[in-house]
N, C-alpha and C. Protein backbone atom coordinates (compact mmCIF):
# COMPACT_ATOMS: atom_id res chain seq x y z
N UNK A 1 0.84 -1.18 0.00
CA UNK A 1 0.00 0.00 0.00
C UNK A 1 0.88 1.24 0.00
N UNK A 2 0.81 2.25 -1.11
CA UNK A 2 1.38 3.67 -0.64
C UNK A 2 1.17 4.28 0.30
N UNK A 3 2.36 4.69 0.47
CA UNK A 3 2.16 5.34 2.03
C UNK A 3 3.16 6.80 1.76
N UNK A 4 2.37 7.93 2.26
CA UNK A 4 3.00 9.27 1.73
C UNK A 4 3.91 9.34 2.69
N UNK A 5 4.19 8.95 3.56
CA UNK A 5 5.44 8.87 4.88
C UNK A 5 6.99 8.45 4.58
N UNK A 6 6.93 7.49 3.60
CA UNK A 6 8.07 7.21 2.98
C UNK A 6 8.61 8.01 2.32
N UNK A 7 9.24 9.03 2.37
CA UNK A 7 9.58 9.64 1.03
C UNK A 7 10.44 9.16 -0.38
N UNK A 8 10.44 8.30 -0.06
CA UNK A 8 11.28 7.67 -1.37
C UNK A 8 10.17 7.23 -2.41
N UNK A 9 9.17 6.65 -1.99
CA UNK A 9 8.10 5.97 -2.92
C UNK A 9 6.58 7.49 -2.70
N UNK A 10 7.11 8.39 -2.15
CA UNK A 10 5.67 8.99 -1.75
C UNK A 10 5.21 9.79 -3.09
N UNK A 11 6.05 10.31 -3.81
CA UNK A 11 5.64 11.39 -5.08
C UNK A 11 4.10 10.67 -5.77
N UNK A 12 3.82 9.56 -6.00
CA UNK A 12 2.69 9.41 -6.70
C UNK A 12 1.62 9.47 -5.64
N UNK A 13 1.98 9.10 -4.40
CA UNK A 13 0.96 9.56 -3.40
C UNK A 13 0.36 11.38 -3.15
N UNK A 14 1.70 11.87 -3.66
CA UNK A 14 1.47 13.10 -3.03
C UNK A 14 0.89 13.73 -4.71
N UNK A 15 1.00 13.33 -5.99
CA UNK A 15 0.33 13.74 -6.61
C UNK A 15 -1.36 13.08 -6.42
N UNK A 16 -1.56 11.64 -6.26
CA UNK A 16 -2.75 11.61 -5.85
C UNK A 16 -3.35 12.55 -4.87
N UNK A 17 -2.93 12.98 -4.30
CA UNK A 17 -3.66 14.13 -3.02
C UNK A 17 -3.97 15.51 -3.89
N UNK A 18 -2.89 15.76 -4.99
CA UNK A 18 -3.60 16.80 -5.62
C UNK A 18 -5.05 16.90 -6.69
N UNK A 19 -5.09 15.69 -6.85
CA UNK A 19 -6.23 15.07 -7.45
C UNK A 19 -7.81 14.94 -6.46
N UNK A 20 -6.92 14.20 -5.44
CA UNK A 20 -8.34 14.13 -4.54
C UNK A 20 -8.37 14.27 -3.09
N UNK A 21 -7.52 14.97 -2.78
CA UNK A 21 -7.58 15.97 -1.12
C UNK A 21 -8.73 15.84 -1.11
N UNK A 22 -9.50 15.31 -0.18
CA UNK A 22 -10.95 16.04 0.30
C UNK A 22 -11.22 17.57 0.72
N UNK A 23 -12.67 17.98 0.37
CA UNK A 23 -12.59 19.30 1.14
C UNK A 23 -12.77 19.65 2.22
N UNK A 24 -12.50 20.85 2.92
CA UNK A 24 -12.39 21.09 4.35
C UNK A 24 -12.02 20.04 5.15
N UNK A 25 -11.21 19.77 4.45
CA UNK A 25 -9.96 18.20 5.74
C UNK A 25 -9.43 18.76 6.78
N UNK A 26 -9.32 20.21 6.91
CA UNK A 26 -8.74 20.55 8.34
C UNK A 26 -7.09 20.65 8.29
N UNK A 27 -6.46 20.08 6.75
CA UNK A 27 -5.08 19.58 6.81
C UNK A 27 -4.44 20.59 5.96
N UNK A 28 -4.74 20.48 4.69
CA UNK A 28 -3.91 21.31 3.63
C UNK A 28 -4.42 21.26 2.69
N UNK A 29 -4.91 22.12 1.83
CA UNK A 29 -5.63 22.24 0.32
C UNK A 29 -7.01 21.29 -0.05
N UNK A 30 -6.95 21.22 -1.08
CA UNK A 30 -8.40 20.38 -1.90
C UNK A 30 -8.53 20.07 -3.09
N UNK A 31 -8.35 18.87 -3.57
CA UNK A 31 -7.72 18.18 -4.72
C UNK A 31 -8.89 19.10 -5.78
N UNK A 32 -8.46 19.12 -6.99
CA UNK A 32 -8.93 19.35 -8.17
C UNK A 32 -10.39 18.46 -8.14
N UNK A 33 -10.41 17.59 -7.81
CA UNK A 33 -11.42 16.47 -8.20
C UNK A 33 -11.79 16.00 -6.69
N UNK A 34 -12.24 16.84 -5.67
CA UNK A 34 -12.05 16.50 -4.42
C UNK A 34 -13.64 15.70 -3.74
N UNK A 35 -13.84 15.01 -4.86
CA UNK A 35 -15.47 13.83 -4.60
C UNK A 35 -15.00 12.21 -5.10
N UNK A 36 -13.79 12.48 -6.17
CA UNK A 36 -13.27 11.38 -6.62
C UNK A 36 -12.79 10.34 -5.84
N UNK A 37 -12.23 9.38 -6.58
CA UNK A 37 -12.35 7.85 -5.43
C UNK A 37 -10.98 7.43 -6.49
N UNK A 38 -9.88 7.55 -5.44
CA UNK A 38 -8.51 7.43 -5.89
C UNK A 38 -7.82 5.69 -5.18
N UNK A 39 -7.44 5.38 -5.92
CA UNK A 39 -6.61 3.97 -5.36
C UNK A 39 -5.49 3.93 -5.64
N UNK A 40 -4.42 3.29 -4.42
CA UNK A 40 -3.20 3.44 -4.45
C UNK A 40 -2.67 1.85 -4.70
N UNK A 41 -1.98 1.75 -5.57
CA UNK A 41 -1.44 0.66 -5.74
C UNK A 41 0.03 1.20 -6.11
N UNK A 42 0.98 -0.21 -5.25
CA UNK A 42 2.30 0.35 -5.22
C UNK A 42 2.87 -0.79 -6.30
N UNK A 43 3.66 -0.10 -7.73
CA UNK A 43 3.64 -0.61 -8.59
C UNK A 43 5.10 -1.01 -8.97
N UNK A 44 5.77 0.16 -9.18
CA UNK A 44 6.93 0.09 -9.38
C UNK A 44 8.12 -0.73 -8.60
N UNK A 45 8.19 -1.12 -6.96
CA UNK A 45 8.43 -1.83 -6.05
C UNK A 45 9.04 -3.83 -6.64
N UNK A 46 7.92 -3.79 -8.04
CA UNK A 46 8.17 -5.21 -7.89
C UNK A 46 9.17 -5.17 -9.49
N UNK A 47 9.31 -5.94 -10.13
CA UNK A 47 9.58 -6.13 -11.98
C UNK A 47 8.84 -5.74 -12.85
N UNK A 48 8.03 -5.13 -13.32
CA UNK A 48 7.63 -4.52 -14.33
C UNK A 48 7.96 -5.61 -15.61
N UNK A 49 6.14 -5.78 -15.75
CA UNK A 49 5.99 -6.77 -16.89
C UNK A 49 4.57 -6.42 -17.65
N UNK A 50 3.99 -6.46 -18.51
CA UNK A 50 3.05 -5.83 -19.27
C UNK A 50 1.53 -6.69 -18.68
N UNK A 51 1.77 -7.62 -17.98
CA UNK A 51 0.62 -8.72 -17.41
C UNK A 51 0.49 -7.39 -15.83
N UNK A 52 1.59 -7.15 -15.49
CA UNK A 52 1.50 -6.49 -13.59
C UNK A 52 0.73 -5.09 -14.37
N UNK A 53 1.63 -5.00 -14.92
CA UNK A 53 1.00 -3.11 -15.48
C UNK A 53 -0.68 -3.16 -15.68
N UNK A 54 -1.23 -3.95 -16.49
CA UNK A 54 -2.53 -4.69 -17.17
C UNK A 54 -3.71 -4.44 -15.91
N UNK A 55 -3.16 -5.46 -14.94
CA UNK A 55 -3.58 -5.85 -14.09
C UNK A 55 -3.56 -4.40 -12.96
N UNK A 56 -3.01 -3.52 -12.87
CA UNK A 56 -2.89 -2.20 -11.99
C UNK A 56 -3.71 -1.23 -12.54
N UNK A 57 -3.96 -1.05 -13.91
CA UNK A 57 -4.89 -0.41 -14.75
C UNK A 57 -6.12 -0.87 -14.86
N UNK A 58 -6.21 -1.83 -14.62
CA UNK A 58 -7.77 -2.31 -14.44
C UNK A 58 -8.11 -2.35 -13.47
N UNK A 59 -7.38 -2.23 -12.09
CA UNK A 59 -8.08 -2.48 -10.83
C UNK A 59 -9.21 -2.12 -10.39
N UNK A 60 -10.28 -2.29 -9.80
CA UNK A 60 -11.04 -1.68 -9.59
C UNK A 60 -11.04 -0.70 -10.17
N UNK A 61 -11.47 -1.18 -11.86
CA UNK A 61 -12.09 0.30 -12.26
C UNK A 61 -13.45 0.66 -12.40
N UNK A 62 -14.25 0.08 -11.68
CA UNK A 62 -15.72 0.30 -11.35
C UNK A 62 -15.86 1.42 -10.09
N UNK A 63 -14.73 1.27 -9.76
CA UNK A 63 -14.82 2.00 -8.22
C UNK A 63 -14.05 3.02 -8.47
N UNK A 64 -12.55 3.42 -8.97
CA UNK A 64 -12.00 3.95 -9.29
C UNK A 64 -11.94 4.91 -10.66
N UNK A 65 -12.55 6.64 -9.83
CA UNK A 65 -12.71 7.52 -11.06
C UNK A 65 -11.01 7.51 -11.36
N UNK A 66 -10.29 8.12 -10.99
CA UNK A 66 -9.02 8.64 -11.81
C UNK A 66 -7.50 7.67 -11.23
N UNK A 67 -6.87 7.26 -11.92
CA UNK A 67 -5.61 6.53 -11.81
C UNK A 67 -4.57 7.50 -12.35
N UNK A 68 -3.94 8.11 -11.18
CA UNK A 68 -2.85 8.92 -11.43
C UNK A 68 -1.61 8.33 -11.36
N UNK A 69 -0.90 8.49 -12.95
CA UNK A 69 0.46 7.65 -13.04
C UNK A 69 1.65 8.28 -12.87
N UNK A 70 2.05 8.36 -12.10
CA UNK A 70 3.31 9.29 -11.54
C UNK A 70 4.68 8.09 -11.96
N UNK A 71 4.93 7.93 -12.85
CA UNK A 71 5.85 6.79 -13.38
C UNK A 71 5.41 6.92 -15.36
N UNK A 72 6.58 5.83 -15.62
CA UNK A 72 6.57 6.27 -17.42
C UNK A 72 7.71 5.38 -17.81
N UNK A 73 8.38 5.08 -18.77
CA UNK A 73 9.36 4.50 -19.89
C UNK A 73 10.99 5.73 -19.28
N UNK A 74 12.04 5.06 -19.69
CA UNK A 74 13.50 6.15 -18.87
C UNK A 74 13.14 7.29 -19.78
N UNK A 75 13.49 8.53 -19.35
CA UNK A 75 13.78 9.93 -19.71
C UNK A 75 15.07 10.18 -20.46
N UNK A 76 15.63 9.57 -21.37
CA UNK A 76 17.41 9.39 -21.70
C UNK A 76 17.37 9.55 -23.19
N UNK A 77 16.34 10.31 -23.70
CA UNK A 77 16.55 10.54 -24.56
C UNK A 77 16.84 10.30 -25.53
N UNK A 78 16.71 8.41 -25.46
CA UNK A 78 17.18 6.85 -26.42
C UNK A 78 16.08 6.12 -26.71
N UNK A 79 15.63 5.95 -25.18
CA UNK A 79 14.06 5.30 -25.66
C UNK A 79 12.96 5.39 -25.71
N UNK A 80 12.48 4.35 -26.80
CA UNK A 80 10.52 4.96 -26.44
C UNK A 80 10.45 3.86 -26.01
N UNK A 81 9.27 4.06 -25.01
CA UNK A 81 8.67 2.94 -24.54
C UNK A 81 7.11 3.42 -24.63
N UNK A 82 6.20 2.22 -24.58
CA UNK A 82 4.75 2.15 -24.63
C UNK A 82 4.27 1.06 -23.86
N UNK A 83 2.95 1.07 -23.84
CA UNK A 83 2.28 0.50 -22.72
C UNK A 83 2.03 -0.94 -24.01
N UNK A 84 2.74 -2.20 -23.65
CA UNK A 84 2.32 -3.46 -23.98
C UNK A 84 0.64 -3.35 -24.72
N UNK A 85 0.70 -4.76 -24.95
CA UNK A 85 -0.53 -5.56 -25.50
C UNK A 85 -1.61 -5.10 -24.87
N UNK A 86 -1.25 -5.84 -23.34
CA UNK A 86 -1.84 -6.16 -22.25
C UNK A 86 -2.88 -4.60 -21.45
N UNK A 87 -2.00 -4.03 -21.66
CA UNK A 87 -1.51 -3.08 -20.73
C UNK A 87 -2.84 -2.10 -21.54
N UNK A 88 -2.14 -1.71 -22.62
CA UNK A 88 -3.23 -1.10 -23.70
C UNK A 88 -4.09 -1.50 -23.92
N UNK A 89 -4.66 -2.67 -23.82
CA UNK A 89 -6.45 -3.09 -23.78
C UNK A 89 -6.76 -2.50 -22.31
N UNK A 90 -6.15 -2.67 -21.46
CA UNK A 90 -6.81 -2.10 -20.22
C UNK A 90 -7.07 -0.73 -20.34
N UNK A 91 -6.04 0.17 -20.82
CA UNK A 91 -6.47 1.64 -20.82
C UNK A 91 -7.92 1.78 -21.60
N UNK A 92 -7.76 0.91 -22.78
CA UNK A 92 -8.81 1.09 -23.30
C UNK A 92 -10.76 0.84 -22.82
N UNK A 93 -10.46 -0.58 -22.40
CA UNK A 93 -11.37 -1.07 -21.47
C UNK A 93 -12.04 -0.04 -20.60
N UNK A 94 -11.06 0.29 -19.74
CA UNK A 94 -11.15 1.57 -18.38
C UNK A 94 -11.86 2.76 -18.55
N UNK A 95 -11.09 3.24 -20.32
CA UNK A 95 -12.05 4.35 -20.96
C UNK A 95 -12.97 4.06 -21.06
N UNK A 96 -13.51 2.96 -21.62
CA UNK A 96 -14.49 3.05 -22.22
C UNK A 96 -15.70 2.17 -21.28
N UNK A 97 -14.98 1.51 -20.51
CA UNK A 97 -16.18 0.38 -19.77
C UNK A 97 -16.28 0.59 -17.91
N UNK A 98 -15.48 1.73 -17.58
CA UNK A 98 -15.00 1.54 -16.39
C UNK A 98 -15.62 2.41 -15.75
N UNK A 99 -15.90 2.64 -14.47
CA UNK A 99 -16.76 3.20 -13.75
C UNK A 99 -18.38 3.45 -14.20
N UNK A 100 -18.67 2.01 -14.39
CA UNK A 100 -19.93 1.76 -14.79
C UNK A 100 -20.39 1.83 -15.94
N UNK A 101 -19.45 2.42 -17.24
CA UNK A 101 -19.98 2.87 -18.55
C UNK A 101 -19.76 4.38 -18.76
N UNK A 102 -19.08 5.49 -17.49
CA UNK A 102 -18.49 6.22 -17.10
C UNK A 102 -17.30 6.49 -18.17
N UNK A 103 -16.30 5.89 -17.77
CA UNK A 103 -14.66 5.36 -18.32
C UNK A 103 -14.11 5.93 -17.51
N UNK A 104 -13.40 5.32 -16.73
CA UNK A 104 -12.01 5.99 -16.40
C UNK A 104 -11.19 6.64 -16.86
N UNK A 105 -10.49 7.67 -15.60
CA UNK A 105 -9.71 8.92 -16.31
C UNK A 105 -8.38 8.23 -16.07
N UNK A 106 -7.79 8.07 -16.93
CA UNK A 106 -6.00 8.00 -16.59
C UNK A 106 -4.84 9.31 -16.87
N UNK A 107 -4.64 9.64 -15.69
CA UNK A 107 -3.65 10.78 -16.07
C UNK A 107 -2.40 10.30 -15.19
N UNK A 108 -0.93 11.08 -16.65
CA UNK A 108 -0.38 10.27 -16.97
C UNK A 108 1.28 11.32 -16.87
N UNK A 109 2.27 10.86 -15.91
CA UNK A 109 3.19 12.27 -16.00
C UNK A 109 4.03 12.19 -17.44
N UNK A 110 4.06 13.87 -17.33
CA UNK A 110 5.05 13.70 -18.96
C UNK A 110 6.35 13.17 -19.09
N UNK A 111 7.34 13.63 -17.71
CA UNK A 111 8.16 13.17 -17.16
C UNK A 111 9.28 14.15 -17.28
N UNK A 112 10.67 13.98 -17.05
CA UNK A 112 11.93 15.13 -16.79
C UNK A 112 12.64 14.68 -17.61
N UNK A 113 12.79 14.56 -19.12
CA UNK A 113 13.38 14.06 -19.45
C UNK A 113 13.77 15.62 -20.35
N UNK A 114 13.82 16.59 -20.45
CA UNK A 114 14.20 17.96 -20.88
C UNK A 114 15.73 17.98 -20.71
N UNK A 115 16.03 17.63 -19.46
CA UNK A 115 17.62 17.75 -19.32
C UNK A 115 18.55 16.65 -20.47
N UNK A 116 17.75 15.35 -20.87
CA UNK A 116 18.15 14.79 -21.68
C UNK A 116 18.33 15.00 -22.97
N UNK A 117 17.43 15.70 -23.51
CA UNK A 117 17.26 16.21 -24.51
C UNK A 117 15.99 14.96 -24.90
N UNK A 118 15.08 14.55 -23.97
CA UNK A 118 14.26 13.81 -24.61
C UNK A 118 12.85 14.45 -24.77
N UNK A 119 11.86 13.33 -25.48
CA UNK A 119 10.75 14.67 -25.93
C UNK A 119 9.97 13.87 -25.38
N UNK A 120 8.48 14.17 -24.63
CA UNK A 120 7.38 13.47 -24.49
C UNK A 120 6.60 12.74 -24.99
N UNK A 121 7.05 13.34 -26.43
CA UNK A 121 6.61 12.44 -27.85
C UNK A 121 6.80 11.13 -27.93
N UNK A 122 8.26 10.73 -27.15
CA UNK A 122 8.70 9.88 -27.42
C UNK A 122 8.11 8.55 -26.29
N UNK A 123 7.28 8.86 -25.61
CA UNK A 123 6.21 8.55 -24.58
C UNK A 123 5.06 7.78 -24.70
N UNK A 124 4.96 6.61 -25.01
CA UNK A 124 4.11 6.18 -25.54
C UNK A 124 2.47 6.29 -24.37
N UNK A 125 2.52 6.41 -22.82
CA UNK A 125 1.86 6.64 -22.33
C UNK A 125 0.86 8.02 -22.30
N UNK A 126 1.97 8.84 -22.79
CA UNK A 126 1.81 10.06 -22.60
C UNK A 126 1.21 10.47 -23.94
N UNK A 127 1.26 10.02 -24.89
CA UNK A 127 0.45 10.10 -26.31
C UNK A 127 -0.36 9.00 -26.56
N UNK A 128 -0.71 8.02 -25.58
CA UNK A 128 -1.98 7.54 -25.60
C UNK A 128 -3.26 8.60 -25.75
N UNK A 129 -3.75 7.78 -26.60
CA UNK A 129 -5.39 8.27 -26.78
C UNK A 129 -6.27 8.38 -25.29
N UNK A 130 -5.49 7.15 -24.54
CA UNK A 130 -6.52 6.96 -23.64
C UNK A 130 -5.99 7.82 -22.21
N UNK A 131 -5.12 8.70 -22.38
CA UNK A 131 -4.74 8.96 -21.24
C UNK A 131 -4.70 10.99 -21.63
N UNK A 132 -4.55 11.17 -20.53
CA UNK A 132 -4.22 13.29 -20.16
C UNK A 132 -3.10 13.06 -19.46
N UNK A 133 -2.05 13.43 -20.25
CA UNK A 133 -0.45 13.75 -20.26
C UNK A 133 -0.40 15.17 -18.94
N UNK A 134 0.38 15.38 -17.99
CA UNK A 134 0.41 16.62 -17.24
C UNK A 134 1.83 16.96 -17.22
């Protein structure tokens, strides 16, 4: 489970909070989307394979309005990477079948790859159809 306490793994936690802070929490701010129903799954932690990815994108997506991806393919300005077979029927699915007939929102970071001289373009998540690049 993410846990924003860690700071080593917390950044996708702490962008989920900008998404869906509740309001008047008493704590600090109020997410953009602050009625939404956010799930944390800790992803990156294990091997990265297009079946784990698949399977994290579909999770509860009946329950789950927005899946904020704070992760992506290296920034080095060499490679592209894209979301598998697997992986890409789920985005699609999610859009189109997920939160009841709804679709799920997937937003998706562009990433730091500027210092590399790399482009977002080169992003296959991030120029998905099915996703909002930030």
């Amino acid at each position: 489970m993410p846990n924003g306490k860690d700071w080593i793994n917390a950044h996708g936690t702490r962008c989920a909070g900008e998404i869906g802070a509740q309001a008047n929490n008493n704590i600090c701010g109020v997410g953009v989307a602050y009625n939404s129903k956010i799930g944390g799954i800790k992803l990156l932690s294990i091997e990265m394979n297009d079946s784990f990815e698949a399977k994290a994108l579909s999770f509860q997506n009946n329950y789950i309005d927005i899946y904020s991806n704070s992760w992506g393919p290296k920034d080095d300005g060499k490679s592209y990477g894209k979301p598998g077979e697997l992986s890409e029927e789920a985005l699609k699915r999610g859009v189109t079948y997920g939160r009841n007939g709804k679709g799920c929102i997937y937003v998706w970071a562009t990433g730091n790859g500027g210092l590399m001289d790399d482009d977002c373009n080169c992003d296959g998540y991030v120029t998905s159809i099915y996703t909002i690049s930030i």
